[in-house]
PDB file of N, CA and C in Angstrom:
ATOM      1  N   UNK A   1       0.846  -1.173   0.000  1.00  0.00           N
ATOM      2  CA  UNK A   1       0.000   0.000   0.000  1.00  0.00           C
ATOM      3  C   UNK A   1       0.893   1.239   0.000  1.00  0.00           C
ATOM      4  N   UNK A   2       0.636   2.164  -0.804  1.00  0.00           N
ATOM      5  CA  UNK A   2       1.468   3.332  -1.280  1.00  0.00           C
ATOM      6  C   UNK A   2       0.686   4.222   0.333  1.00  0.00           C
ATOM      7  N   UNK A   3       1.358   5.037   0.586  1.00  0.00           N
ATOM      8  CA  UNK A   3       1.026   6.096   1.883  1.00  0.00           C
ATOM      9  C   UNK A   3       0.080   7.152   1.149  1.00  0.00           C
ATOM     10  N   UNK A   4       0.061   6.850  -0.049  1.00  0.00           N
ATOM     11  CA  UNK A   4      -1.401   7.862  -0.417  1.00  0.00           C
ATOM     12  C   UNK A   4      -2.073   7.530  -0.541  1.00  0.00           C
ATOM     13  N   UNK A   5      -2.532   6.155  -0.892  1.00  0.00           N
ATOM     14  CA  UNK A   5      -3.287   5.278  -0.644  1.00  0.00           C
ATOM     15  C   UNK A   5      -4.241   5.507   1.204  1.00  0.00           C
ATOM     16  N   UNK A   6      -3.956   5.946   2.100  1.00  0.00           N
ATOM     17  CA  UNK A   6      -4.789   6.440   3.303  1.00  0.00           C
ATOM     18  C   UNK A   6      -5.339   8.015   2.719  1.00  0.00           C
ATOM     19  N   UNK A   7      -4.852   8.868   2.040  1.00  0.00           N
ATOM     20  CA  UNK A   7      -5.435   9.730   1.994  1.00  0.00           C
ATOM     21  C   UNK A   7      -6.654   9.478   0.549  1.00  0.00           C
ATOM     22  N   UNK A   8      -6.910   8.580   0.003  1.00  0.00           N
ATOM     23  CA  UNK A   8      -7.653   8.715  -0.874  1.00  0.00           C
ATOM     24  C   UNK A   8      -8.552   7.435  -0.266  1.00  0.00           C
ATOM     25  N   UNK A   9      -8.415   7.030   0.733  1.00  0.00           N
ATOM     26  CA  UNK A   9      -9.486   5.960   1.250  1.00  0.00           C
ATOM     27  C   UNK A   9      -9.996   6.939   2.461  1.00  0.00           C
ATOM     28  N   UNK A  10      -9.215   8.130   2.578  1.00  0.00           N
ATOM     29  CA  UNK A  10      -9.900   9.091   3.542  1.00  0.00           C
ATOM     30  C   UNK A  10     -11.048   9.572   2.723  1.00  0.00           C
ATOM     31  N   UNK A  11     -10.462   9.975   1.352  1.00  0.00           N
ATOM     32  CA  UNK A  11     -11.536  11.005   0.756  1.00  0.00           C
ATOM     33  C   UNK A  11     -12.906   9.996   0.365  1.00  0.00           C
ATOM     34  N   UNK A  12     -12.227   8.854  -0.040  1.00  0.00           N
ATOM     35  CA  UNK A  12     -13.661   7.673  -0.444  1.00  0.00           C
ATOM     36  C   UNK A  12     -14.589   7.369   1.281  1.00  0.00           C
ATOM     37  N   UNK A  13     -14.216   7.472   1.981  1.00  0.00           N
ATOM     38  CA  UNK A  13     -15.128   6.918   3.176  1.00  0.00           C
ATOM     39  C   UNK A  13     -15.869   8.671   3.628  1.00  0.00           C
ATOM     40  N   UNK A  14     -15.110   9.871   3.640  1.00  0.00           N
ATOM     41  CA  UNK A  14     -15.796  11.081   3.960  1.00  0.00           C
ATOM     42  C   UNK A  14     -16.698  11.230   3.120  1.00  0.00           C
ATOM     43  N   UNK A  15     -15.993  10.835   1.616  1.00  0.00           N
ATOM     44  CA  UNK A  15     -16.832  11.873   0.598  1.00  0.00           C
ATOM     45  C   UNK A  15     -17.463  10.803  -0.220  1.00  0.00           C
ATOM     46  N   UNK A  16     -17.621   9.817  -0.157  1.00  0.00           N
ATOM     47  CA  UNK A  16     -17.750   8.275  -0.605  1.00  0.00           C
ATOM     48  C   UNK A  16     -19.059   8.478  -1.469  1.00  0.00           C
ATOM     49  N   UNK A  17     -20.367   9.306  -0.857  1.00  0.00           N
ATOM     50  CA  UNK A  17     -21.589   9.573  -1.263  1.00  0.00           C
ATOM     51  C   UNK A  17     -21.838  10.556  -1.583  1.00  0.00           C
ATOM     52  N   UNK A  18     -21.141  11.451  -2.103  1.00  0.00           N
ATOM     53  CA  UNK A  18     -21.150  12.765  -2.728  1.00  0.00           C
ATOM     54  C   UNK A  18     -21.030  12.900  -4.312  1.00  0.00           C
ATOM     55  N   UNK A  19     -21.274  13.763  -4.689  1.00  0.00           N
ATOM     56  CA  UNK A  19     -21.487  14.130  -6.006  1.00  0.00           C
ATOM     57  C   UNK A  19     -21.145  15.214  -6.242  1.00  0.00           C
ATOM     58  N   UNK A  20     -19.720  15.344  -7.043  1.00  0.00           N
ATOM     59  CA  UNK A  20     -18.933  16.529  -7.432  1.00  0.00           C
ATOM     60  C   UNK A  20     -18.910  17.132  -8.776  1.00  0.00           C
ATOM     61  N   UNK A  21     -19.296  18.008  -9.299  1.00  0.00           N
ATOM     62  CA  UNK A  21     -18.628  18.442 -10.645  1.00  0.00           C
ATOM     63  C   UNK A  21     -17.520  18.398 -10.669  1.00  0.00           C
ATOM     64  N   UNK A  22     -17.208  19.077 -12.306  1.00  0.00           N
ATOM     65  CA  UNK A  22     -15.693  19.136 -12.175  1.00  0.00           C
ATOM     66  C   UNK A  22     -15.206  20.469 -12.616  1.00  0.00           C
ATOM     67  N   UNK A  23     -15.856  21.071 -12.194  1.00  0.00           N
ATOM     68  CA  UNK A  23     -15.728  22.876 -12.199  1.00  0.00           C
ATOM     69  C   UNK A  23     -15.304  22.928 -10.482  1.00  0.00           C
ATOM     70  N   UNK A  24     -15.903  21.712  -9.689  1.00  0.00           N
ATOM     71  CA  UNK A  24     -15.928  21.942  -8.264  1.00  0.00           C
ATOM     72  C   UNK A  24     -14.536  21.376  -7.905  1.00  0.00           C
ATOM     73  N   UNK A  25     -14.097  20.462  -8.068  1.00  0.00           N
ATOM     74  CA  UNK A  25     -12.751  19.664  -8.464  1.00  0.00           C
ATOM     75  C   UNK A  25     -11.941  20.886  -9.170  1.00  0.00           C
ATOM     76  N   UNK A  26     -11.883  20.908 -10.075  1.00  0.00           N
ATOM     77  CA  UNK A  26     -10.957  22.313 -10.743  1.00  0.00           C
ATOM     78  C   UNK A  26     -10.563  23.572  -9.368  1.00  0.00           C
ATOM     79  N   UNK A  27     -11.407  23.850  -9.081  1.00  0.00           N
ATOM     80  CA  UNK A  27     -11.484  25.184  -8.124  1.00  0.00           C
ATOM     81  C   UNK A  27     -10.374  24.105  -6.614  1.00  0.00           C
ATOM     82  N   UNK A  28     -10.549  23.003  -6.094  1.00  0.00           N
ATOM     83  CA  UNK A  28     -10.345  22.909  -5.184  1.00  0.00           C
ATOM     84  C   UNK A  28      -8.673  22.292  -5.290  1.00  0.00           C
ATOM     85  N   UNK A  29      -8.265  21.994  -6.582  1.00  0.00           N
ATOM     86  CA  UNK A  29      -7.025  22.042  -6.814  1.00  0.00           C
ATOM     87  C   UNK A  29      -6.444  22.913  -7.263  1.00  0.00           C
ATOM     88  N   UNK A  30      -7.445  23.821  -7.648  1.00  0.00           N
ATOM     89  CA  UNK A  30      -6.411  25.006  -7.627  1.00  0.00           C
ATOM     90  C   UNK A  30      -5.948  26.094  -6.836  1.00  0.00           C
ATOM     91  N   UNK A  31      -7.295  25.274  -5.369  1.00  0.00           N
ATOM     92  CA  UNK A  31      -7.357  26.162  -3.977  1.00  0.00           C
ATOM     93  C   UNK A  31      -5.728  25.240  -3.486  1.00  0.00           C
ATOM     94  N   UNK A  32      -5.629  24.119  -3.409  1.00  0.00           N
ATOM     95  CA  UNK A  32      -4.910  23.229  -3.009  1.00  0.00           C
ATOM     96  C   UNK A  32      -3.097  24.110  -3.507  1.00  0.00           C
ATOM     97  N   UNK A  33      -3.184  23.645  -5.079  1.00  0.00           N
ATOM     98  CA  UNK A  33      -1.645  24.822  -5.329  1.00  0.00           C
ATOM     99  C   UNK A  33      -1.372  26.109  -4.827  1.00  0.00           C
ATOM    100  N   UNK A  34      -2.355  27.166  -4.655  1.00  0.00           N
ATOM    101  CA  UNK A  34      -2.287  28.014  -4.382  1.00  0.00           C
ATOM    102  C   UNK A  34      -1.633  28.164  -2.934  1.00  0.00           C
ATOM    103  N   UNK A  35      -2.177  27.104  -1.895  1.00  0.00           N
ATOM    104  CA  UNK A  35      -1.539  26.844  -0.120  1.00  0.00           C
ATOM    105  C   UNK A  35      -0.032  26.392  -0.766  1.00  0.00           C
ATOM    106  N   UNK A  36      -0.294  25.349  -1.310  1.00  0.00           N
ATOM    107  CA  UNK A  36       1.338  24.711  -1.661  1.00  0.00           C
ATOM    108  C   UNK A  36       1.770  24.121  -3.033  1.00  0.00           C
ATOM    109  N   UNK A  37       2.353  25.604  -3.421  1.00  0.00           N
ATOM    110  CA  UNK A  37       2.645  25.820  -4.446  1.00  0.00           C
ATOM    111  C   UNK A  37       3.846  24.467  -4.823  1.00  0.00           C
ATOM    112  N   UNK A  38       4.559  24.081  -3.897  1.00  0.00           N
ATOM    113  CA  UNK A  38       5.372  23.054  -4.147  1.00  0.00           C
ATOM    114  C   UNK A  38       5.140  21.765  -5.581  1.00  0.00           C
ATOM    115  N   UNK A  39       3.507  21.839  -4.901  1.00  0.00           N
ATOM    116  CA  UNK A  39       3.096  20.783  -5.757  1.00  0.00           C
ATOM    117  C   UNK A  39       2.034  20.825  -7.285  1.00  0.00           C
ATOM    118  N   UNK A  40       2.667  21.977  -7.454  1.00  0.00           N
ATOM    119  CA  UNK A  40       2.132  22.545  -8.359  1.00  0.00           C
ATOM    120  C   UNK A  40       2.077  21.819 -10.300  1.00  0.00           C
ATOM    121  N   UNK A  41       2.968  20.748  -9.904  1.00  0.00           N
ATOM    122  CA  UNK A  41       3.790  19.432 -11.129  1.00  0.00           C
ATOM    123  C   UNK A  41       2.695  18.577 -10.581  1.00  0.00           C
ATOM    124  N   UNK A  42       2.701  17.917  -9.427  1.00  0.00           N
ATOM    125  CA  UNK A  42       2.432  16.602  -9.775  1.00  0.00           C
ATOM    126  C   UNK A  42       0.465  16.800  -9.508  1.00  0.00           C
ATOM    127  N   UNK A  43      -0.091  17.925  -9.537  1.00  0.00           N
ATOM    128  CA  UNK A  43      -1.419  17.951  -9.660  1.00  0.00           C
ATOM    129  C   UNK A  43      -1.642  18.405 -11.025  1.00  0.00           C
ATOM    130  N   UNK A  44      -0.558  19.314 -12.040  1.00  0.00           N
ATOM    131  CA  UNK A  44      -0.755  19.581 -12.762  1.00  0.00           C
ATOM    132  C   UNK A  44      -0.641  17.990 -13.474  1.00  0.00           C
ATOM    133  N   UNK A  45       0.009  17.202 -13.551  1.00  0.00           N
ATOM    134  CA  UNK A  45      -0.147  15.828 -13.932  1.00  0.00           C
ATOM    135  C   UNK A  45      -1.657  14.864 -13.559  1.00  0.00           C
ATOM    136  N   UNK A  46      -1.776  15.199 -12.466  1.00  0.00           N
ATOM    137  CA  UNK A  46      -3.233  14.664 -12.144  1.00  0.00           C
ATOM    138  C   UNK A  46      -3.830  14.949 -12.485  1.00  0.00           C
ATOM    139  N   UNK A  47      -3.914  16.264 -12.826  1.00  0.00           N
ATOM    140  CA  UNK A  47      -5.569  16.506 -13.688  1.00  0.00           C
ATOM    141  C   UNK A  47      -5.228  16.249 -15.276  1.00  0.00           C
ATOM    142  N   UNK A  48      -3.824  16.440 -15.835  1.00  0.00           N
ATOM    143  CA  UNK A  48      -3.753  15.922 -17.142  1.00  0.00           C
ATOM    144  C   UNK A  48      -4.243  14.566 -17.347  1.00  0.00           C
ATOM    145  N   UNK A  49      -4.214  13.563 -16.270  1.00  0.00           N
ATOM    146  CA  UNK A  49      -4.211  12.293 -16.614  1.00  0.00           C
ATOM    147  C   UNK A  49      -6.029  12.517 -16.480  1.00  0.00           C
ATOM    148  N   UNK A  50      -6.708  12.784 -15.446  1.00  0.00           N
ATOM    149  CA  UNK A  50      -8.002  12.918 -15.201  1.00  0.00           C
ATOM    150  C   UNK A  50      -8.908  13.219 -16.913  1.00  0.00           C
ATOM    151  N   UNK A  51      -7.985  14.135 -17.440  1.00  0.00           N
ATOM    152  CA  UNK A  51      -8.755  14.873 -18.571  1.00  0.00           C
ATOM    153  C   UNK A  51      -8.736  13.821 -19.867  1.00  0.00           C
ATOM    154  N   UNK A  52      -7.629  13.013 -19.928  1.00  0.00           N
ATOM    155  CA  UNK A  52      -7.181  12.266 -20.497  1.00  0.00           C
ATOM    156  C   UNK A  52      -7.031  10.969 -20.615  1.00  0.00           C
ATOM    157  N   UNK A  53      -7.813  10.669 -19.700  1.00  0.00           N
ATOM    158  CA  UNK A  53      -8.595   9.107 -18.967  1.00  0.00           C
ATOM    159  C   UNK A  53      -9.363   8.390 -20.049  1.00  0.00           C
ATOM    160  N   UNK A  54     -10.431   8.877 -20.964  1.00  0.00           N
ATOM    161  CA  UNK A  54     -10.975   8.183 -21.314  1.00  0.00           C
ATOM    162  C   UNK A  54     -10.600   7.973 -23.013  1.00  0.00           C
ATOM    163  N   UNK A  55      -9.644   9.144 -23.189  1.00  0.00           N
ATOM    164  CA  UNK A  55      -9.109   8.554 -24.695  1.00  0.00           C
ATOM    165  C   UNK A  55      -8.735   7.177 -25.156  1.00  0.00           C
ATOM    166  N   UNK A  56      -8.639   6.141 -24.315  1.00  0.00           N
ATOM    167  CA  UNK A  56      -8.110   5.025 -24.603  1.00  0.00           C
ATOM    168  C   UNK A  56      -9.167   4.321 -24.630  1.00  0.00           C
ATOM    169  N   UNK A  57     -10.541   4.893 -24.463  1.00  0.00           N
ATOM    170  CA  UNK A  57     -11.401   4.012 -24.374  1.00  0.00           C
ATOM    171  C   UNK A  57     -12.226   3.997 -26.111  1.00  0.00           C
ATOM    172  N   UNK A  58     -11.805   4.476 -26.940  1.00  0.00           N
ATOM    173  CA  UNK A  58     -12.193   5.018 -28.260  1.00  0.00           C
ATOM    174  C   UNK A  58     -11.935   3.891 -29.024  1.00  0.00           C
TER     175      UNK A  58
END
């Protein structure tokens, strides 16, 4: 188990029954870089892959 693996079984058991856009998602990673700019690469990668998820399904 990767150690991020607890923070995304955090977000599935809090937020498990919720229903997000992705205008709402957009805003909250970009609230997220803005605190820590550090990680400003590897979310910009996460949402590339997010956007880019279902091309392989064609």
């Amino acid at each position: 188990m990767y150690f991020t693996d607890r923070g995304i079984e955090e977000l599935e058991t809090r937020r498990g029954d919720e229903e997000v856009s992705f205008a709402w998602l957009a805003d909250r990673l970009r609230a997220f870089v803005d605190l820590n700019p550090d990680f400003e690469t590897p979310i910009e990668r996460l949402a590339t892959f997010l956007a880019r998820d279902d091309e392989d399904d064609e």
